[in-house]
Protein backbone atom coordinates (compact mmCIF):
# COMPACT_ATOMS: atom_id res chain seq x y z
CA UNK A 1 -8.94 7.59 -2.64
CA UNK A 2 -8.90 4.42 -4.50
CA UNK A 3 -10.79 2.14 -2.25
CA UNK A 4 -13.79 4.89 -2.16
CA UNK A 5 -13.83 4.75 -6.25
CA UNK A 6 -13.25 1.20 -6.74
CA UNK A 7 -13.17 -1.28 -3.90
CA UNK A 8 -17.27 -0.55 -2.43
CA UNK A 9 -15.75 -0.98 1.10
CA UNK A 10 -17.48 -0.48 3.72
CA UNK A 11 -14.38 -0.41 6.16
CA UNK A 12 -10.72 0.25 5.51
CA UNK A 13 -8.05 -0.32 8.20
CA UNK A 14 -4.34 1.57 7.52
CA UNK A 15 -1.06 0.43 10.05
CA UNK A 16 1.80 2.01 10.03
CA UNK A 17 4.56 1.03 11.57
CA UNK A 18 8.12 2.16 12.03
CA UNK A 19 10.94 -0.53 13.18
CA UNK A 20 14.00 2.11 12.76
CA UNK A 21 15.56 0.80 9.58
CA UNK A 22 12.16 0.69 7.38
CA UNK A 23 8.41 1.80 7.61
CA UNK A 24 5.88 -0.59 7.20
CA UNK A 25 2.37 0.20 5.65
CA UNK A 26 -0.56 -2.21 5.79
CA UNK A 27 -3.61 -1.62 4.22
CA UNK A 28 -6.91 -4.02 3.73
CA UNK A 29 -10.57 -3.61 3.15
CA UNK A 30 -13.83 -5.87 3.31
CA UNK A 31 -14.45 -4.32 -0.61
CA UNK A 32 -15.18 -6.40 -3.52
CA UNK A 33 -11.56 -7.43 -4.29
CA UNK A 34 -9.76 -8.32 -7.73
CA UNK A 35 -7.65 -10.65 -9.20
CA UNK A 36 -4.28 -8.44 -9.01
CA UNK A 37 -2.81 -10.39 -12.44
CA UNK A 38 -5.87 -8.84 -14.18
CA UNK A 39 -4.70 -5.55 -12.73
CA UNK A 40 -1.87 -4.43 -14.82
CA UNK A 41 -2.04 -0.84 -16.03
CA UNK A 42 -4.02 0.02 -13.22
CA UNK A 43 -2.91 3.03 -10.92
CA UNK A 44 -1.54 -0.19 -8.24
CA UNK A 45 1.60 -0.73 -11.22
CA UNK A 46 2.14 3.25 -10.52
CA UNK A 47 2.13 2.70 -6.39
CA UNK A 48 4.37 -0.41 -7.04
CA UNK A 49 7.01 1.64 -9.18
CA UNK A 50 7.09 4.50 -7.12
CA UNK A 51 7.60 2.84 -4.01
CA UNK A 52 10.49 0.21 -5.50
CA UNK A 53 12.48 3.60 -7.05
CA UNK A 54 13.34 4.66 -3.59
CA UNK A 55 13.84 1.02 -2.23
CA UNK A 56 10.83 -0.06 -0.93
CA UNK A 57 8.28 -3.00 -1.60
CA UNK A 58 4.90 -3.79 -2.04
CA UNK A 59 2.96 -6.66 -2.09
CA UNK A 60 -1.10 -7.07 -2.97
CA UNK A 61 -3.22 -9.54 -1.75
CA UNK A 62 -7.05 -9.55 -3.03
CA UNK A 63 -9.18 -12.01 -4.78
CA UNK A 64 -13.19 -11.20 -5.88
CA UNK A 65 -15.56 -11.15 -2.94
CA UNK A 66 -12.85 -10.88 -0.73
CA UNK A 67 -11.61 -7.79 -0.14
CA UNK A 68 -7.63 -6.40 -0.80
CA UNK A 69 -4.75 -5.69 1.13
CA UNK A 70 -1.77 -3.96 0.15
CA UNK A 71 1.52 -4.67 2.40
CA UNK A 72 4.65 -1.93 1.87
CA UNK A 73 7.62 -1.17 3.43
CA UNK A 74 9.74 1.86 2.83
CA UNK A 75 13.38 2.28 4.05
CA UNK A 76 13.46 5.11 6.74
CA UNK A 77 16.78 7.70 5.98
CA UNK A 78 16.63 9.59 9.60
CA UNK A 79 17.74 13.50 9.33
CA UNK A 80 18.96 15.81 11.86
CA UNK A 81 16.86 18.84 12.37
CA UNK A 82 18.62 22.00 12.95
CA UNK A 83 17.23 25.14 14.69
CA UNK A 84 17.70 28.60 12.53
């Protein structure tokens, strides 16, 4: 996990949250932070197009000494299970 190799965090706090129409993600940690324009090519550009192919969003927060938090929301497409 990223915030074991790079953030030094000695706590990480993940929310999910589900309001029918979209799933919301929030993730921060007390780590050593970044400055997220500095960050491009990093795996976060990856997360960022994956997640906005299928419709989704993310948005990082995180400055040095500071910690980061990553905020994402994915729409939800509800199926109907079937028994065989």
């Amino acid at each position: 996990m990223n915030v074991l190799k790079h953030a030094r965090a000695s706590q990480v706090q993940v929310t999910l949250s589900d309001d029918g129409a979209r799933l919301h993600v929030e993730i921060t940690d007390d780590g050593v932070g970044f400055v997220p324009a500095d960050a491009a090519g990093s795996g976060l550009t990856g997360l960022t197009d994956r997640i906005e192919a299928v419709g989704g969003s993310l948005a990082i927060r995180s400055r040095p000494g500071a910690g980061t938090g990553l905020g994402g929301e994915l729409p939800v497409r509800r199926r109907r299970l079937t028994s065989v």
